[in-house]
C-alpha atoms as a PDB file:
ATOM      1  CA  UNK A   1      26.807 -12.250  43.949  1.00  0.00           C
ATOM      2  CA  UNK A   2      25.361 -12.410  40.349  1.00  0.00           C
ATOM      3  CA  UNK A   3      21.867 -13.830  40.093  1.00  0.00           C
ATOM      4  CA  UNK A   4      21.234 -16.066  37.366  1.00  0.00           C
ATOM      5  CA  UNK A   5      19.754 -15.041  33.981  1.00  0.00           C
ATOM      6  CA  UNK A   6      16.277 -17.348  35.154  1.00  0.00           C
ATOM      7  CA  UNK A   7      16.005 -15.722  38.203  1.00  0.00           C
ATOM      8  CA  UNK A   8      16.411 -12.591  36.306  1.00  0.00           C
ATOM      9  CA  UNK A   9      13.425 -14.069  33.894  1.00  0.00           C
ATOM     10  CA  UNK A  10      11.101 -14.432  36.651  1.00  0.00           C
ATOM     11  CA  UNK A  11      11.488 -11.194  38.005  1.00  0.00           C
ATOM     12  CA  UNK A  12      11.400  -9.273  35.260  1.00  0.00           C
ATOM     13  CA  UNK A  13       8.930 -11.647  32.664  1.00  0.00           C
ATOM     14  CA  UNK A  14       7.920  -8.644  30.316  1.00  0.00           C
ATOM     15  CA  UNK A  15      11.564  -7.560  29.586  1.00  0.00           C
ATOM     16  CA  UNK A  16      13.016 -11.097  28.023  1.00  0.00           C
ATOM     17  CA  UNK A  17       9.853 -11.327  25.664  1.00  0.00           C
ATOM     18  CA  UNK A  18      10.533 -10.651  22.100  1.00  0.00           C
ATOM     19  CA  UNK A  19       7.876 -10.571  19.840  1.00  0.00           C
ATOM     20  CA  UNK A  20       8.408 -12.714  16.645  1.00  0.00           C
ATOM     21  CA  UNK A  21       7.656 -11.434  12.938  1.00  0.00           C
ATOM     22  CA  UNK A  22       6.675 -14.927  11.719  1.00  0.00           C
ATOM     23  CA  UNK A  23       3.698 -15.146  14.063  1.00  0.00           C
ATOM     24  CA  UNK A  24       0.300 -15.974  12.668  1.00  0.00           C
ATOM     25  CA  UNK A  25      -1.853 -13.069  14.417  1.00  0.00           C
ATOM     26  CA  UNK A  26       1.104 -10.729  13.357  1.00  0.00           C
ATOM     27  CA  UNK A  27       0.387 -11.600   9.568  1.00  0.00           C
ATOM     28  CA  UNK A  28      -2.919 -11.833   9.502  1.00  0.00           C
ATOM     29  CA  UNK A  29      -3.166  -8.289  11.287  1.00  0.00           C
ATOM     30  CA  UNK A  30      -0.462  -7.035   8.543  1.00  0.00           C
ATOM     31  CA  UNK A  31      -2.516  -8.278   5.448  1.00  0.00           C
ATOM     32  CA  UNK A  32      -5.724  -7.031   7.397  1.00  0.00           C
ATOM     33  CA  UNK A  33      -3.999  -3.934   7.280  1.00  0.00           C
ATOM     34  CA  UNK A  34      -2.319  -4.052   3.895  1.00  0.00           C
ATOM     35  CA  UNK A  35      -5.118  -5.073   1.883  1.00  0.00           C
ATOM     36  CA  UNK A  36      -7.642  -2.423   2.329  1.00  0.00           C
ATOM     37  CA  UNK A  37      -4.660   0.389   1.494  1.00  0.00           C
ATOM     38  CA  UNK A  38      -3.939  -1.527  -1.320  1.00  0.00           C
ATOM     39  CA  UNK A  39      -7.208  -1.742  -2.848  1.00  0.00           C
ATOM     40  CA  UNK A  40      -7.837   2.028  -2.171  1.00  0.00           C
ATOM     41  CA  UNK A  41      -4.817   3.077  -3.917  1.00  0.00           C
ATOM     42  CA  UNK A  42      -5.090   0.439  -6.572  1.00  0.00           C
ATOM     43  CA  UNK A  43      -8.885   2.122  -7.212  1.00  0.00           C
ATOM     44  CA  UNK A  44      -7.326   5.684  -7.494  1.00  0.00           C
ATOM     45  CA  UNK A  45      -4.159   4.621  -9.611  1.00  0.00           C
ATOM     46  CA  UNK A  46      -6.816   3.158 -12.198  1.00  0.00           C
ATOM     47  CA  UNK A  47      -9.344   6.435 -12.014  1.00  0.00           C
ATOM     48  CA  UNK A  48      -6.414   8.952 -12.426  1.00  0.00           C
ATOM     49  CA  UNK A  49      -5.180   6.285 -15.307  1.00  0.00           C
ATOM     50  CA  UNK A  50      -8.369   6.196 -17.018  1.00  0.00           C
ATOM     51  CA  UNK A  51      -8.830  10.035 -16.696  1.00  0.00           C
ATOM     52  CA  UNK A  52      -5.145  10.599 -18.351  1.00  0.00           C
ATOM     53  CA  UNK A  53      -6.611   8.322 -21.077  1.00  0.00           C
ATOM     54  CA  UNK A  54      -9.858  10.021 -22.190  1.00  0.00           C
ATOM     55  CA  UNK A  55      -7.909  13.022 -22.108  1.00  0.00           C
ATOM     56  CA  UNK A  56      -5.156  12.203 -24.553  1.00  0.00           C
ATOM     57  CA  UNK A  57      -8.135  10.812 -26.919  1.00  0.00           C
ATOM     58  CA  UNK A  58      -9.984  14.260 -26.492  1.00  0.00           C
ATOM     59  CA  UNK A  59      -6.666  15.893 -27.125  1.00  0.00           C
ATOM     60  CA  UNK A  60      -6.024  13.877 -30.379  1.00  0.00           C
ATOM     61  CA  UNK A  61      -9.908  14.539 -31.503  1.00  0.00           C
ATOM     62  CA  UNK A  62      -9.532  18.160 -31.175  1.00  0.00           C
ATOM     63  CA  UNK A  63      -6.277  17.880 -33.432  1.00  0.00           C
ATOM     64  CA  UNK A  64      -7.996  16.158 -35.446  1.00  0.00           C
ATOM     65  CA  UNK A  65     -11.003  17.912 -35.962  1.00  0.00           C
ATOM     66  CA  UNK A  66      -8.825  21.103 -35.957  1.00  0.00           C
ATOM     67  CA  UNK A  67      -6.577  19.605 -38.820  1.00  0.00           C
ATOM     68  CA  UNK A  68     -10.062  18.784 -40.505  1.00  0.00           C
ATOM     69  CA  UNK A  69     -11.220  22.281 -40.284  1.00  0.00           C
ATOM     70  CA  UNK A  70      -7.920  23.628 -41.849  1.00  0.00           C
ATOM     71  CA  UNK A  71      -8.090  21.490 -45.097  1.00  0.00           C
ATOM     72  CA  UNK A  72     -11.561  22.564 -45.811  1.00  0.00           C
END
């Protein structure tokens, strides 16, 4: 004797329950989550870019200056 699928429900509540992606709490908790990571790596991308930049100027002083010294 098979016992129906509600039957089955009741017994066993926790198994049937799915959780669902589009669920407010579940966003909210994603972008809670997101948002600080992507600041923090957003702050480091532009440090390591602005420390790549001053370098390349410093690099194209020196050749400069070196260039300078050369002529003289």
């Amino acid at each position: 004797m098979q016992r129906s699928l509600v039957t089955q429900q009741a017994e066993h509540p926790t198994t049937h329950t799915a959780t669902h992606l589009t669920d407010p709490a579940l966003i909210c908790v994603g972008f809670l989550i997101a948002l600080p990571i992507a600041i923090s790596l957003g702050a480091l991308s532009f440090k390591q870019y602005r420390a790549n930049t001053r370098r390349r100027r410093i690099e194209k002083l020196e050749r400069l200056w070196n260039l300078d010294l050369e002529r003289k």
